[in-house]
Protein backbone atom coordinates (compact mmCIF):
# COMPACT_ATOMS: atom_id res chain seq x y z
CA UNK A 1 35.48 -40.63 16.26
CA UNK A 2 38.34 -42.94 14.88
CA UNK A 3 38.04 -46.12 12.48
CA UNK A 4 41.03 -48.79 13.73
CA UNK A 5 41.38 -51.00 11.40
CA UNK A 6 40.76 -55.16 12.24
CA UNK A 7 43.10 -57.23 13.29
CA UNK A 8 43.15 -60.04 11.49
CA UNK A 9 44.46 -63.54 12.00
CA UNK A 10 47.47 -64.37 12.14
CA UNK A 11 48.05 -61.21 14.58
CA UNK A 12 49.39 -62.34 17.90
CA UNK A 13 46.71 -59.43 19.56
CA UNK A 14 43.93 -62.27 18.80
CA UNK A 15 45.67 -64.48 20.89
CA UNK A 16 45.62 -62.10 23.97
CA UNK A 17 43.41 -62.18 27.39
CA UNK A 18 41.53 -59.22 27.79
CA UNK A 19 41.82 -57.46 31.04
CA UNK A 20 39.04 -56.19 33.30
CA UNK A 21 38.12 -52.54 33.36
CA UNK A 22 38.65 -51.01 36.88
CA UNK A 23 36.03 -47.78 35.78
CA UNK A 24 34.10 -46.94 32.95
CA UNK A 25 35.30 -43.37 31.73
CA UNK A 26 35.24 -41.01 29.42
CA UNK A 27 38.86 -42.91 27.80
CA UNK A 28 36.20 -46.10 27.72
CA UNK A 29 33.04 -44.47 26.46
CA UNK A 30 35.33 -43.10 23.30
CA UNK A 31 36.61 -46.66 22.89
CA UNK A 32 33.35 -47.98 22.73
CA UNK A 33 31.99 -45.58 19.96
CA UNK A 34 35.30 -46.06 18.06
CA UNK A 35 35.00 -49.88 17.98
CA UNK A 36 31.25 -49.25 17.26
CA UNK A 37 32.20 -46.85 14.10
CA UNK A 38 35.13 -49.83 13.30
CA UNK A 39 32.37 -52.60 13.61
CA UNK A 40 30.06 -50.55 11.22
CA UNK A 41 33.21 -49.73 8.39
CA UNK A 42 33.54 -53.26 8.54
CA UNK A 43 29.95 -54.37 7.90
CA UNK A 44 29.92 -56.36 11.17
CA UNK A 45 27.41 -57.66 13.76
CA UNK A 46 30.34 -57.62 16.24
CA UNK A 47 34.07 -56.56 17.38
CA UNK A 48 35.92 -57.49 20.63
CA UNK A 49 38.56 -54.76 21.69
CA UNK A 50 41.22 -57.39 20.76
CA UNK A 51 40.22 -57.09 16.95
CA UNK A 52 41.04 -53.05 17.12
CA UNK A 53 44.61 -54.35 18.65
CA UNK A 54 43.38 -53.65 22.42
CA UNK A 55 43.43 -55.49 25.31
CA UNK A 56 40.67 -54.26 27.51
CA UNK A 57 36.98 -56.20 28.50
CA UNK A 58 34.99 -54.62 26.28
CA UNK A 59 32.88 -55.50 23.14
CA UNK A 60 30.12 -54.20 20.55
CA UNK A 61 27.04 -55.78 19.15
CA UNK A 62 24.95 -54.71 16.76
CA UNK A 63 22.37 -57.17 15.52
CA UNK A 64 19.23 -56.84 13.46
CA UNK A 65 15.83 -55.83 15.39
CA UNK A 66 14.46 -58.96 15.10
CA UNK A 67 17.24 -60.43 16.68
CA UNK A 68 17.79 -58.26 19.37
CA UNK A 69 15.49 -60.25 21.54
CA UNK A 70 14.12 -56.91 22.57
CA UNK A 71 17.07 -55.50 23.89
CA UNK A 72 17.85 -51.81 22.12
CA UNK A 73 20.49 -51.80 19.64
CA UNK A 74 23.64 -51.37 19.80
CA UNK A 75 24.90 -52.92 23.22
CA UNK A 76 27.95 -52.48 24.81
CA UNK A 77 29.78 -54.71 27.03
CA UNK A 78 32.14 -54.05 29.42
CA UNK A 79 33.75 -56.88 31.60
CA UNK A 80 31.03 -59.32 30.07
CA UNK A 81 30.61 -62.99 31.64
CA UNK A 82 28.44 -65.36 30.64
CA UNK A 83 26.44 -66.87 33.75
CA UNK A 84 24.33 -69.20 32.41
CA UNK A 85 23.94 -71.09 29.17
CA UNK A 86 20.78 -73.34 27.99
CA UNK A 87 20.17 -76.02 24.64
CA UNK A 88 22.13 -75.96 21.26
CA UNK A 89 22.13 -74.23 18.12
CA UNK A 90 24.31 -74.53 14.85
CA UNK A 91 24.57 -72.24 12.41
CA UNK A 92 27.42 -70.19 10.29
CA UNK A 93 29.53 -67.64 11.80
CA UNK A 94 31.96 -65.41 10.02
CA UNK A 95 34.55 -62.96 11.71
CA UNK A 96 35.85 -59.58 10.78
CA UNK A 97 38.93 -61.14 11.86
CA UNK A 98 38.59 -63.76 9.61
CA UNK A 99 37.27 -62.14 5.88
CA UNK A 100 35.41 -64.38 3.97
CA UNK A 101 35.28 -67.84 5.70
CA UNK A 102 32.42 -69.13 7.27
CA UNK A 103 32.11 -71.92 9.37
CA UNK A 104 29.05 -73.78 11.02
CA UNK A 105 29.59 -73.35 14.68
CA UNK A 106 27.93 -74.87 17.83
CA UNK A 107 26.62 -72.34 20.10
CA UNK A 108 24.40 -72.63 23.11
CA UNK A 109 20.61 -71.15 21.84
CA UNK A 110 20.84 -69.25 25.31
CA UNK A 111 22.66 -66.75 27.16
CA UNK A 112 22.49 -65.44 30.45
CA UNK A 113 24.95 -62.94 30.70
CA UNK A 114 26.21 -59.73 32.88
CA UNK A 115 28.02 -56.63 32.31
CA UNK A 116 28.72 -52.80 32.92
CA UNK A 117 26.71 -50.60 30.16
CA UNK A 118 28.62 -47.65 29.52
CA UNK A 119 27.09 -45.29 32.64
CA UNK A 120 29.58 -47.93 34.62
CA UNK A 121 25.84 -49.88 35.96
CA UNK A 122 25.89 -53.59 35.75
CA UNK A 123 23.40 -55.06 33.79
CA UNK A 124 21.94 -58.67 32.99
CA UNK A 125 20.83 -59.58 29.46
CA UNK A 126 19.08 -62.54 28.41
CA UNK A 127 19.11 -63.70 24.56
CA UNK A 128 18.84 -66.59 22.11
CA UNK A 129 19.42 -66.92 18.44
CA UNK A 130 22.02 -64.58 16.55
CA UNK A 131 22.52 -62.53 19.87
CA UNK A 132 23.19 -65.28 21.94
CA UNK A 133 25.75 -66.31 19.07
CA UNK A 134 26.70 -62.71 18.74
CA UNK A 135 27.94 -62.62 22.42
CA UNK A 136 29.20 -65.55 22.80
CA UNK A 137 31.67 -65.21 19.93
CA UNK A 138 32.73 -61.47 21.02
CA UNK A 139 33.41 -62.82 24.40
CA UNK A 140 35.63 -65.98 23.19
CA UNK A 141 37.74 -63.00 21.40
CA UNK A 142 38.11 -61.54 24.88
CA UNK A 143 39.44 -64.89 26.27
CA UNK A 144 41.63 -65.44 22.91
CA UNK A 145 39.75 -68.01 21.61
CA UNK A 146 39.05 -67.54 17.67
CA UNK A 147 36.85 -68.70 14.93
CA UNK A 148 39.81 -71.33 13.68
CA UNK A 149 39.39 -72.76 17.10
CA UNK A 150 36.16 -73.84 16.57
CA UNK A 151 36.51 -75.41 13.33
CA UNK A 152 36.70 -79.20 12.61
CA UNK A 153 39.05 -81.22 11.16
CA UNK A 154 37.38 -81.15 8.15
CA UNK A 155 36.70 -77.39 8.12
CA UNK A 156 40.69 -76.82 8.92
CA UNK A 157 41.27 -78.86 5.75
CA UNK A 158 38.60 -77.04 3.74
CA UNK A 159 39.79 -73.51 4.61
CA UNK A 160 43.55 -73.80 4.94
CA UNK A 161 44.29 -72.35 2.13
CA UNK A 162 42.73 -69.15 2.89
CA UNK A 163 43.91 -69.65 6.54
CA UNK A 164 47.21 -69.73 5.70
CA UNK A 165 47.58 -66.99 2.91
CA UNK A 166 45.49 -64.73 5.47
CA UNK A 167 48.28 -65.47 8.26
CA UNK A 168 50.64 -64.75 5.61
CA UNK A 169 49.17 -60.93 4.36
CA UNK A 170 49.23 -60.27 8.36
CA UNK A 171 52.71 -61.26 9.01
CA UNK A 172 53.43 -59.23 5.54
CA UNK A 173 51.74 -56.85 6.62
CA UNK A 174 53.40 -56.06 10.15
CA UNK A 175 56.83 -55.63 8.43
């Protein structure tokens, strides 16, 4: 098992598509409990292949019990889409990409959503609260839309000072 370390903003991997997996395979299944090991080391709910520097459909969520709407924890998505959204919910989100801003964000309360589970079977899950947040902010890192994105005017203002020394330690870094 391997521990990638997060990509963090200000890294032009955030700001790629992810692209469908043809076949879940053994290459896939070792990606998944790699991200999963990253996600933990991190002390995340959450990580989207993009944050690990990868481009594929896939993402990890790990959410308390009581949050899990009854679905067993962790879950895996591959090639996740969201089919159907219902009401509104706002509440803070933070982002391993992201360390140590938070932001109130407006979500939809709940998801209808489909995927391929590891075993390559295509599943439907259905949640609200954190996991409905929890998925919907792992896939907008598969369609390279980020945390900053989300933020008002007046949130920009309030965080860009950590916003833009963060972009700078990742351009710094990449040297």
């Amino acid at each position: 098992m391997s521990i990638y370390p997060i990509v963090k903003f200000g890294n032009e991997a955030l700001r790629k598509k992810s692209q469908s997996i043809a076949q879940v395979d053994d290459g896939i299944r070792k990606l998944a409990s790699d991200m999963l090991a990253s996600m933990y080391a991190g002390k995340g709910l959450g990580l989207a292949a993009e944050q690990i520097g990868r481009d594929e459909a896939i993402c990890v969520i790990d959410v308390p019990k009581e949050e899990a709407c009854g679905i067993a924890m962790p879950v895996v998505l591959i090639n996740p889409k969201i089919l159907a959204t219902e009401g509104e919910q706002v509440g803070q989100e933070g982002c391993l990409s992201f360390p140590d801003i938070y932001v109130n964000v407006k979500r939809s309360e709940k998801v209808t959503a489909t995927y391929m589970d590891t075993d390559g079977t295509t599943q439907t899950i259905e949640a609200s609260g954190l996991l409905a947040r929890a998925i919907q902010h792992e896939l907008d890192h598969l369609n390279a839309v980020l945390l900053v994105d989300h933020m008002s005017a007046i949130q920009k203002v309030a965080n860009a000072g950590r916003l833009k020394r963060l972009k700078r330690e990742t351009k710094a870094a990449a040297r």
